[in-house]
Protein backbone atom coordinates (compact mmCIF):
# COMPACT_ATOMS: atom_id res chain seq x y z
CA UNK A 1 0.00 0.00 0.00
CA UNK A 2 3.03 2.23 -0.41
CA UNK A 3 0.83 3.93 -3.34
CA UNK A 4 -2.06 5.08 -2.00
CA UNK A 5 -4.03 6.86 -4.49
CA UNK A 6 -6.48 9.59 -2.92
CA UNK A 7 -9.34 11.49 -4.57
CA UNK A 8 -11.72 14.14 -3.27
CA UNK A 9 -15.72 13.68 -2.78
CA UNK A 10 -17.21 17.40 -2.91
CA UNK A 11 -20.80 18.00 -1.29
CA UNK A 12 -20.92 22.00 -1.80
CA UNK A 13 -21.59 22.78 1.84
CA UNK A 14 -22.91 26.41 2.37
CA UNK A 15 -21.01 27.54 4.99
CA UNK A 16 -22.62 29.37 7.85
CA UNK A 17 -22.63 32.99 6.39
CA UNK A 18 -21.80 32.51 2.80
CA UNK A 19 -24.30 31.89 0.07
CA UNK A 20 -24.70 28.48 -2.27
CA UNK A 21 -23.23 30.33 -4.83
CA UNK A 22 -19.46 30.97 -2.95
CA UNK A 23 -19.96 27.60 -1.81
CA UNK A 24 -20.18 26.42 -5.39
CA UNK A 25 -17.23 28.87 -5.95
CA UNK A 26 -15.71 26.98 -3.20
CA UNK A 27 -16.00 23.77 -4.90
CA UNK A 28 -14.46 25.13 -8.12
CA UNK A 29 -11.42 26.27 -6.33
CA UNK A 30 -11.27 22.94 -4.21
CA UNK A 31 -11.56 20.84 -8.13
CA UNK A 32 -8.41 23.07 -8.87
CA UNK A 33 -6.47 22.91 -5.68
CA UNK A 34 -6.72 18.75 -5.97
CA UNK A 35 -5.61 19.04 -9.59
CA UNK A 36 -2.81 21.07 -8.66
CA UNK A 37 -1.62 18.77 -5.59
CA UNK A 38 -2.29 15.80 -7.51
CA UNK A 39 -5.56 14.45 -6.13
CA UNK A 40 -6.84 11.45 -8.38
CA UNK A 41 -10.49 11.88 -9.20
CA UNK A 42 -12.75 14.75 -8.10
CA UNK A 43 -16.69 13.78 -7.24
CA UNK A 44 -19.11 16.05 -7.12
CA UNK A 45 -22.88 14.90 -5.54
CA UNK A 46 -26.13 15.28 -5.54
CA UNK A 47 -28.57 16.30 -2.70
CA UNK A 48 -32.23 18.39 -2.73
CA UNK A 49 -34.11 20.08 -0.39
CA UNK A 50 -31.54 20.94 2.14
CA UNK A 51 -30.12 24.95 2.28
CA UNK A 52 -26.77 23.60 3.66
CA UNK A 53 -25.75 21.36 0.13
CA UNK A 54 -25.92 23.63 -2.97
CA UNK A 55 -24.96 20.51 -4.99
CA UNK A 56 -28.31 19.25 -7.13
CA UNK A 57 -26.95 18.58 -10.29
CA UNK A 58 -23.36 17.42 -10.24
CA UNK A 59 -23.73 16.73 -14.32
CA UNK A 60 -23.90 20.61 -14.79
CA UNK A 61 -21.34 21.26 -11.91
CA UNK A 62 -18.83 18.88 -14.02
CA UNK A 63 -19.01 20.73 -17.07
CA UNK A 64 -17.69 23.44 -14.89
CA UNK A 65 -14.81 21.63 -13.08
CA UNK A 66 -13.66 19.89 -16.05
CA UNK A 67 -12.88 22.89 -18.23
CA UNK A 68 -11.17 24.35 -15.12
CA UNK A 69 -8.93 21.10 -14.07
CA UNK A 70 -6.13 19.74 -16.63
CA UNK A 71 -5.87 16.15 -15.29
CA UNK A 72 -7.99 14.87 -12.65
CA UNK A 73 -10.40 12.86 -13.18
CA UNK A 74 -14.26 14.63 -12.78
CA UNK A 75 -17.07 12.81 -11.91
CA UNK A 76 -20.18 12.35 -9.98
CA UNK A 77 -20.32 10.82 -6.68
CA UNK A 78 -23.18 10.42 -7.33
CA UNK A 79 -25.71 10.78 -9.56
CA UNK A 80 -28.79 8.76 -7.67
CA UNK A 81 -29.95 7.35 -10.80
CA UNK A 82 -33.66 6.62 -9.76
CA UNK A 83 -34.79 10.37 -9.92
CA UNK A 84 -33.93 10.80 -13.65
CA UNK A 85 -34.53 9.04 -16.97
CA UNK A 86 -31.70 6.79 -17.34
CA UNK A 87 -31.75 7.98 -20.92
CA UNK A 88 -31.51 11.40 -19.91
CA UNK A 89 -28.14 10.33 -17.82
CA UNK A 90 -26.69 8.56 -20.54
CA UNK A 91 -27.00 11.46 -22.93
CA UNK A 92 -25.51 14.29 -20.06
CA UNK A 93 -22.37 11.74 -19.31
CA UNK A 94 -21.84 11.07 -23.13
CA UNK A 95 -21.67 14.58 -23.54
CA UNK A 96 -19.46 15.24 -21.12
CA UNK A 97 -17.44 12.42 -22.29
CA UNK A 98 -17.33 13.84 -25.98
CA UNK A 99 -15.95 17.25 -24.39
CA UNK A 100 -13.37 15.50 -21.88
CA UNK A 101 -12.81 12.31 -23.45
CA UNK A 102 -10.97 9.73 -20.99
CA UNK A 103 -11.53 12.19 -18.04
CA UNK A 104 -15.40 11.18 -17.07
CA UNK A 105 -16.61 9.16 -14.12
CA UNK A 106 -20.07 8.42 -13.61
CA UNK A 107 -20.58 7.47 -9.91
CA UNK A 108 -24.28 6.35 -9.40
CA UNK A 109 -25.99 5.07 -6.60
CA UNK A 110 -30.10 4.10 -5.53
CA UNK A 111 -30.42 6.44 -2.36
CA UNK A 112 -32.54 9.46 -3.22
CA UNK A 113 -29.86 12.48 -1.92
CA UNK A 114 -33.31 13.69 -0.50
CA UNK A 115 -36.44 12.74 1.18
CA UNK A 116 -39.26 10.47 -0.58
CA UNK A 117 -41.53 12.98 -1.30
CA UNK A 118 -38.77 15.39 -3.36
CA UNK A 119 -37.69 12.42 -4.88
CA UNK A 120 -41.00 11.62 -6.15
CA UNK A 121 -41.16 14.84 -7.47
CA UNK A 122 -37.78 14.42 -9.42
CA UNK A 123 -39.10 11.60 -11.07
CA UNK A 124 -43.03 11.07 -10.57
CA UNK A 125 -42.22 7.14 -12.57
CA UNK A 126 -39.52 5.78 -9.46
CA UNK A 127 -41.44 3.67 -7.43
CA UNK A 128 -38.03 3.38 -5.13
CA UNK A 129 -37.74 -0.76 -6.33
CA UNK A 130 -34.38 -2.75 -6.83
CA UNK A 131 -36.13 -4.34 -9.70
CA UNK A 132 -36.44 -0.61 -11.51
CA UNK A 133 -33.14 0.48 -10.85
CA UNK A 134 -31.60 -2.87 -12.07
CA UNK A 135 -33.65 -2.30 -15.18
CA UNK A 136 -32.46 1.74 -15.13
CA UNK A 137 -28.89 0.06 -14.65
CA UNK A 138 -28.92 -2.53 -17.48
CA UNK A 139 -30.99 0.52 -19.95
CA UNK A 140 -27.85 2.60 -19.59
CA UNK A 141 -25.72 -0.30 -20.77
CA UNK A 142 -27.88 -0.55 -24.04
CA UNK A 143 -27.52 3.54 -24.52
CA UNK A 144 -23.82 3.60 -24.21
CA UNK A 145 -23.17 0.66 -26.69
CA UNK A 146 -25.73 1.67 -28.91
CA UNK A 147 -28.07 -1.20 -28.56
CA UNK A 148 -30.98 0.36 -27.47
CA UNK A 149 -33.84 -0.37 -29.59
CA UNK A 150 -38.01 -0.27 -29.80
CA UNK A 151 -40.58 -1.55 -31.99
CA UNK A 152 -40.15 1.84 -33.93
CA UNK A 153 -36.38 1.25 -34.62
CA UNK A 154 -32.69 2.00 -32.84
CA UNK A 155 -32.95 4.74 -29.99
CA UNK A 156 -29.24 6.63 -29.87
CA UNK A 157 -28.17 8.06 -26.66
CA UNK A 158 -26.47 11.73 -28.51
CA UNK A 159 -23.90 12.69 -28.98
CA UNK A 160 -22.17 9.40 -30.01
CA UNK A 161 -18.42 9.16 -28.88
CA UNK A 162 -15.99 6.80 -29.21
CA UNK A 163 -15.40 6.34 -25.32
CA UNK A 164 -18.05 6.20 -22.55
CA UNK A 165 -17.45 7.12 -18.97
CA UNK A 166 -16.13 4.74 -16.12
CA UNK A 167 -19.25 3.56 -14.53
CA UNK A 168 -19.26 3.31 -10.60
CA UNK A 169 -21.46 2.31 -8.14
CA UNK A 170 -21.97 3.79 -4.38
CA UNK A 171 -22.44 0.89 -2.19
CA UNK A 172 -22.60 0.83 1.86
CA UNK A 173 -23.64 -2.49 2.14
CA UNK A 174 -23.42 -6.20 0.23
CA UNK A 175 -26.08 -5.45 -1.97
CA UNK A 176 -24.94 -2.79 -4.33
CA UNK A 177 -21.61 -4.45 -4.31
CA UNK A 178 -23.22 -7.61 -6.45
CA UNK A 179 -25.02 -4.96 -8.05
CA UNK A 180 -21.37 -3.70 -9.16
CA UNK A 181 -19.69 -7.30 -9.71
CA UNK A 182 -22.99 -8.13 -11.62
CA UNK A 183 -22.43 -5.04 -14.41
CA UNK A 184 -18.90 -5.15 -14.25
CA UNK A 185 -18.29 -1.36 -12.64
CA UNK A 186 -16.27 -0.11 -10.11
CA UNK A 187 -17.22 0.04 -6.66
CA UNK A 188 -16.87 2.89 -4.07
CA UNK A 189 -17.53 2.14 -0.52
CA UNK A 190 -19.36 5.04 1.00
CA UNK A 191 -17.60 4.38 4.72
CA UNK A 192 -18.98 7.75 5.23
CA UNK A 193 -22.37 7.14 5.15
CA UNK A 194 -22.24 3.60 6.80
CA UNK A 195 -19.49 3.70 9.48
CA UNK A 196 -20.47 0.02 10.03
CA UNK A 197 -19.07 -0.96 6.44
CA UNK A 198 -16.54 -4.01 6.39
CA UNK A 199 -14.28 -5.47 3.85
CA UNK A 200 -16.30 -7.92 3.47
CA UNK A 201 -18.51 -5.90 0.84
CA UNK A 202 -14.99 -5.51 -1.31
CA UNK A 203 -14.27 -9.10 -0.50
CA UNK A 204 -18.23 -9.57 -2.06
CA UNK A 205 -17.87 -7.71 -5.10
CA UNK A 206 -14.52 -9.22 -5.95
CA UNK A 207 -15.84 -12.75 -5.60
CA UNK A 208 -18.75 -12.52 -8.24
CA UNK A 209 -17.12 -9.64 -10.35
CA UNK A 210 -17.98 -10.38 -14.19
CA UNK A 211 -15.61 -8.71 -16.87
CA UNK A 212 -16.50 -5.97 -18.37
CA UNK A 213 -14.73 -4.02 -21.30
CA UNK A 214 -14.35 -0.96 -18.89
CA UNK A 215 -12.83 -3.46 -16.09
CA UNK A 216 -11.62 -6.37 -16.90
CA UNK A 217 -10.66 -6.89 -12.87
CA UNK A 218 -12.45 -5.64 -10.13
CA UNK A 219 -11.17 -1.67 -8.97
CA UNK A 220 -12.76 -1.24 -5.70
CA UNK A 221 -12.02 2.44 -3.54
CA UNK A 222 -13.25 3.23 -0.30
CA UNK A 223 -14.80 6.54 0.63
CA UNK A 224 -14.89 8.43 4.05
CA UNK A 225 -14.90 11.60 5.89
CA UNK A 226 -11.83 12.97 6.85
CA UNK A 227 -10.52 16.22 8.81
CA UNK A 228 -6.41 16.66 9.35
CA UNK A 229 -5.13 19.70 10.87
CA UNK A 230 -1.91 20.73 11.72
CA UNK A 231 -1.93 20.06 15.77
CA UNK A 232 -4.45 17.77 17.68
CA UNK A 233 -6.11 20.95 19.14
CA UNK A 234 -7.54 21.98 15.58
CA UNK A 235 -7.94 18.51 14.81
CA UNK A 236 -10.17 18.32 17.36
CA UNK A 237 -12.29 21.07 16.57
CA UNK A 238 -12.31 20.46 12.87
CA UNK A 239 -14.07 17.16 14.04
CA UNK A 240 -16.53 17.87 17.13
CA UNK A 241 -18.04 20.37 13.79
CA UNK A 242 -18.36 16.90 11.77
CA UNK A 243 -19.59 15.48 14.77
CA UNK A 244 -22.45 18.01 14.87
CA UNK A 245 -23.40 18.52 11.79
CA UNK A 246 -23.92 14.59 11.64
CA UNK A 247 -26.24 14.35 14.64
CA UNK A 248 -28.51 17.82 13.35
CA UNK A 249 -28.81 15.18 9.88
CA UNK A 250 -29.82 12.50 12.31
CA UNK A 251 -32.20 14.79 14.22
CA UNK A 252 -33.79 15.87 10.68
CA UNK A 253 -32.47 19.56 10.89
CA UNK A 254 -30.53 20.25 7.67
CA UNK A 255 -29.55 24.07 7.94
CA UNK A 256 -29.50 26.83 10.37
CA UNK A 257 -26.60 25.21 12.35
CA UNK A 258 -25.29 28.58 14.10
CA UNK A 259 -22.00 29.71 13.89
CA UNK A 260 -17.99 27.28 13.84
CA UNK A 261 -17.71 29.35 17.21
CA UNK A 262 -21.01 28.90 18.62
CA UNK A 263 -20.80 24.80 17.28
CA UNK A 264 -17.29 24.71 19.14
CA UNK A 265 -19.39 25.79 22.74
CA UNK A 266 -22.47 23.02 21.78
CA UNK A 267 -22.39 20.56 24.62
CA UNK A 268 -23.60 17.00 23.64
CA UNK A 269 -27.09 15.82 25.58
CA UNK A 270 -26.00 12.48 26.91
CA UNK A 271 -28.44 10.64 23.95
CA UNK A 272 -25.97 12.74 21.36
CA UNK A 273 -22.88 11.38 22.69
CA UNK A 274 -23.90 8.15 22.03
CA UNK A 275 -25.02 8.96 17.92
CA UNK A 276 -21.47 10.68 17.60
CA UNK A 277 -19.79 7.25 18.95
CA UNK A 278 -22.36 5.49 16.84
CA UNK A 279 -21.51 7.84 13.60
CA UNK A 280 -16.90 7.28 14.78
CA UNK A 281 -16.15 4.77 11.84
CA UNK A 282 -17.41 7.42 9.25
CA UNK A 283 -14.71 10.11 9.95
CA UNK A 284 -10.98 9.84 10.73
CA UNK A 285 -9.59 12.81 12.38
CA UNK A 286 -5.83 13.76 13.21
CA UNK A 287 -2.69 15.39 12.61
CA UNK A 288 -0.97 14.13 9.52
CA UNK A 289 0.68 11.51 10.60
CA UNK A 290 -1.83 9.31 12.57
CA UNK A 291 -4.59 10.37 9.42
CA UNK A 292 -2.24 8.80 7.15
CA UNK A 293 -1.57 5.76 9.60
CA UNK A 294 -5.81 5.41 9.39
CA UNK A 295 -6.30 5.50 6.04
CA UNK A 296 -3.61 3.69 5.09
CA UNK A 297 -4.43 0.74 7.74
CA UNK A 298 -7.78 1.42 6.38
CA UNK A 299 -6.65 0.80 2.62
CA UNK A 300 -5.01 -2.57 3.89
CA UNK A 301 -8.29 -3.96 5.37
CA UNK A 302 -10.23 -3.24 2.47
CA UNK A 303 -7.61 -4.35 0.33
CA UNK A 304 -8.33 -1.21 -1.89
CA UNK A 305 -5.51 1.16 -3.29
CA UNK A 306 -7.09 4.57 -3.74
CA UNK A 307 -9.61 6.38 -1.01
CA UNK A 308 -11.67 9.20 -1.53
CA UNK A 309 -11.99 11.91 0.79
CA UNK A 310 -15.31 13.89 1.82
CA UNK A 311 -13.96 16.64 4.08
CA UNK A 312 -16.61 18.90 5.36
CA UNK A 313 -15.17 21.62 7.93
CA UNK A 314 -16.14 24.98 9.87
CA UNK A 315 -14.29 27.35 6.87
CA UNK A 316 -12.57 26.95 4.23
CA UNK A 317 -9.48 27.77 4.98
CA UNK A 318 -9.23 24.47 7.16
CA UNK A 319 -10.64 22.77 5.00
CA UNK A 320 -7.77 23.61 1.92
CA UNK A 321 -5.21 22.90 4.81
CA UNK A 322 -6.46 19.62 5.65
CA UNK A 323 -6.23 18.70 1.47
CA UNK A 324 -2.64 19.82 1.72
CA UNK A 325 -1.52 17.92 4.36
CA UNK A 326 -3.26 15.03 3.34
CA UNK A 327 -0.93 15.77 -0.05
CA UNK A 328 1.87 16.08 1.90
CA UNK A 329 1.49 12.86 3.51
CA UNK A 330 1.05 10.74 1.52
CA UNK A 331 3.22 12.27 -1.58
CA UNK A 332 1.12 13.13 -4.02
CA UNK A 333 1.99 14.07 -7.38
CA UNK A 334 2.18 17.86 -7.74
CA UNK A 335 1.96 19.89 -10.22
């Protein structure tokens, strides 16, 4: 595991104070800083109905980060493919693969980024079934190989290109991993959604992977929150804000979170302690050297070489710091 590879998983968080539009401006500086340090992919994801993410339509935000970034890869971390046309999808990501060619991921996963109701309303057809997104799933396969057909004749997913994107799927548990090894994609292991997740979904994927022409072996990364500062002390802080935040998602309260300052006073109820030791295996937290002794430990049991990073902190100059010593660490390529 000398070669870790690490990438960057970008939410858009609107920053107490700021507006979704400098946090979008945010995220554009944060695609180019991880280009610069030598960062391996860039995700961008989607959420709705929440104030505190201004990321809804990471296909649009790509377009964006890709014409700003020389050589990391963009993609979408993900797109949750049940509330749009899988169609429509194809047709955004083989767009964006005709304008970057060789430069596109296209992360997907089931969960809605939102409650059931907006969902709903994002696509009035999902009727939130494995059965529909399998069929979503194997429809995109027949758009990007041009196979897709009706009673009326061939149905093109435009513009035609000569490469499609890498196709990923977001998996927390065993189930999306088959899903994965069934199509032949990569799999990302979102550790920092389910804390509880094991190598034993890799190990799962790897053991019923089938060949595909995008991977011909099974690439699995794992995904998690992360904070680093430059002493324990703002290590510390940078986390108890993680910690909170995670417990006001928990508690249904998804803006209006008060001040870094006023989030560093909080004191945990008793009950809250016990969802931020619940929510510990989603987030690693330290000063460079013991966050690279994590992840890299981490990387070992999951038998993975690359992780992706989510890093969601109190401003934004903590959070660039915490992307440069993770660099630093672990010896990324810079430009």
């Amino acid at each position: 595991m000398a070669n870790i590879k690490l990438s960057i998983l970008d939410q858009s968080i609107v920053q107490h104070g700021k507006t979704a539009q400098q946090a979008l401006q945010e995220t554009i500086a944060t695609a180019k800083l991880g280009d610069r340090l030598g960062y391996h992919r860039f995700w961008v994801s989607e959420h709705h109905n929440s104030a505190f993410i201004a990321g809804s339509a990471p296909e649009l935000l790509m377009v964006k980060l890709a014409d700003e970034t020389t050589r990391i890869r963009i993609g979408s971390g993900g797109v949750m493919l049940p509330n749009h046309s899988a169609l429509k999808v194809a047709e955004n990501f083989r767009l964006l693969e005709a304008l970057f060619p060789g430069r596109i991921d296209l992360g997907m996963g089931r969960a809605p980024g939102t409650d059931r109701i907006t969902s709903s309303l994002l696509n009035p057809s999902n009727n939130f079934s494995e059965e529909s997104y399998l069929q979503q799933l194997q429809h995109l396969q027949h758009f990007f190989t041009d196979s897709a057909a009706t009673s009326y004749g061939p149905l093109l997913a435009v513009p035609q290109a000569t490469t499609i994107p890498q196709q990923w799927i977001l998996s927390s548990s065993g189930g999306s991993s088959r899903i994965a090894a069934q199509f032949g994609m990569g799999l990302a292991v979102a550790r920092f959604i389910n804390g509880f997740a094991q190598p034993d979904v890799v190990e799962t994927y790897r053991k019923h992977f089938q060949p595909s022409l995008q991977f011909p072996e099974p690439v699995a990364v794992l995904a998690i929150s992360v904070v680093c500062g430059d002493t324990e002390e703002k290590a510390r802080e940078m986390r108890k804000f993680v910690d909170y935040i995670l417990v006001q998602f928990e508690q249904g309260r998804f803006d209006n979170f008060g001040s870094y300052e006023a989030i560093q006073q909080y004191q945990f109820a008793p009950q809250e302690l016990e969802r931020v030791q619940h929510n510990s295996g989603r987030l690693v937290s330290g000063t460079q050297a013991s966050v690279k002794r994590q992840l890299t430990n981490l990387a070992e049991a999951f038998g993975v070489d690359e992780i992706i990073v989510s890093t969601m902190a109190g401003n934004s100059e903590d959070r660039k710091r915490s992307f440069e010593l993770l660099a630093e660490a672990f010896g990324l390529d810079a430009a």
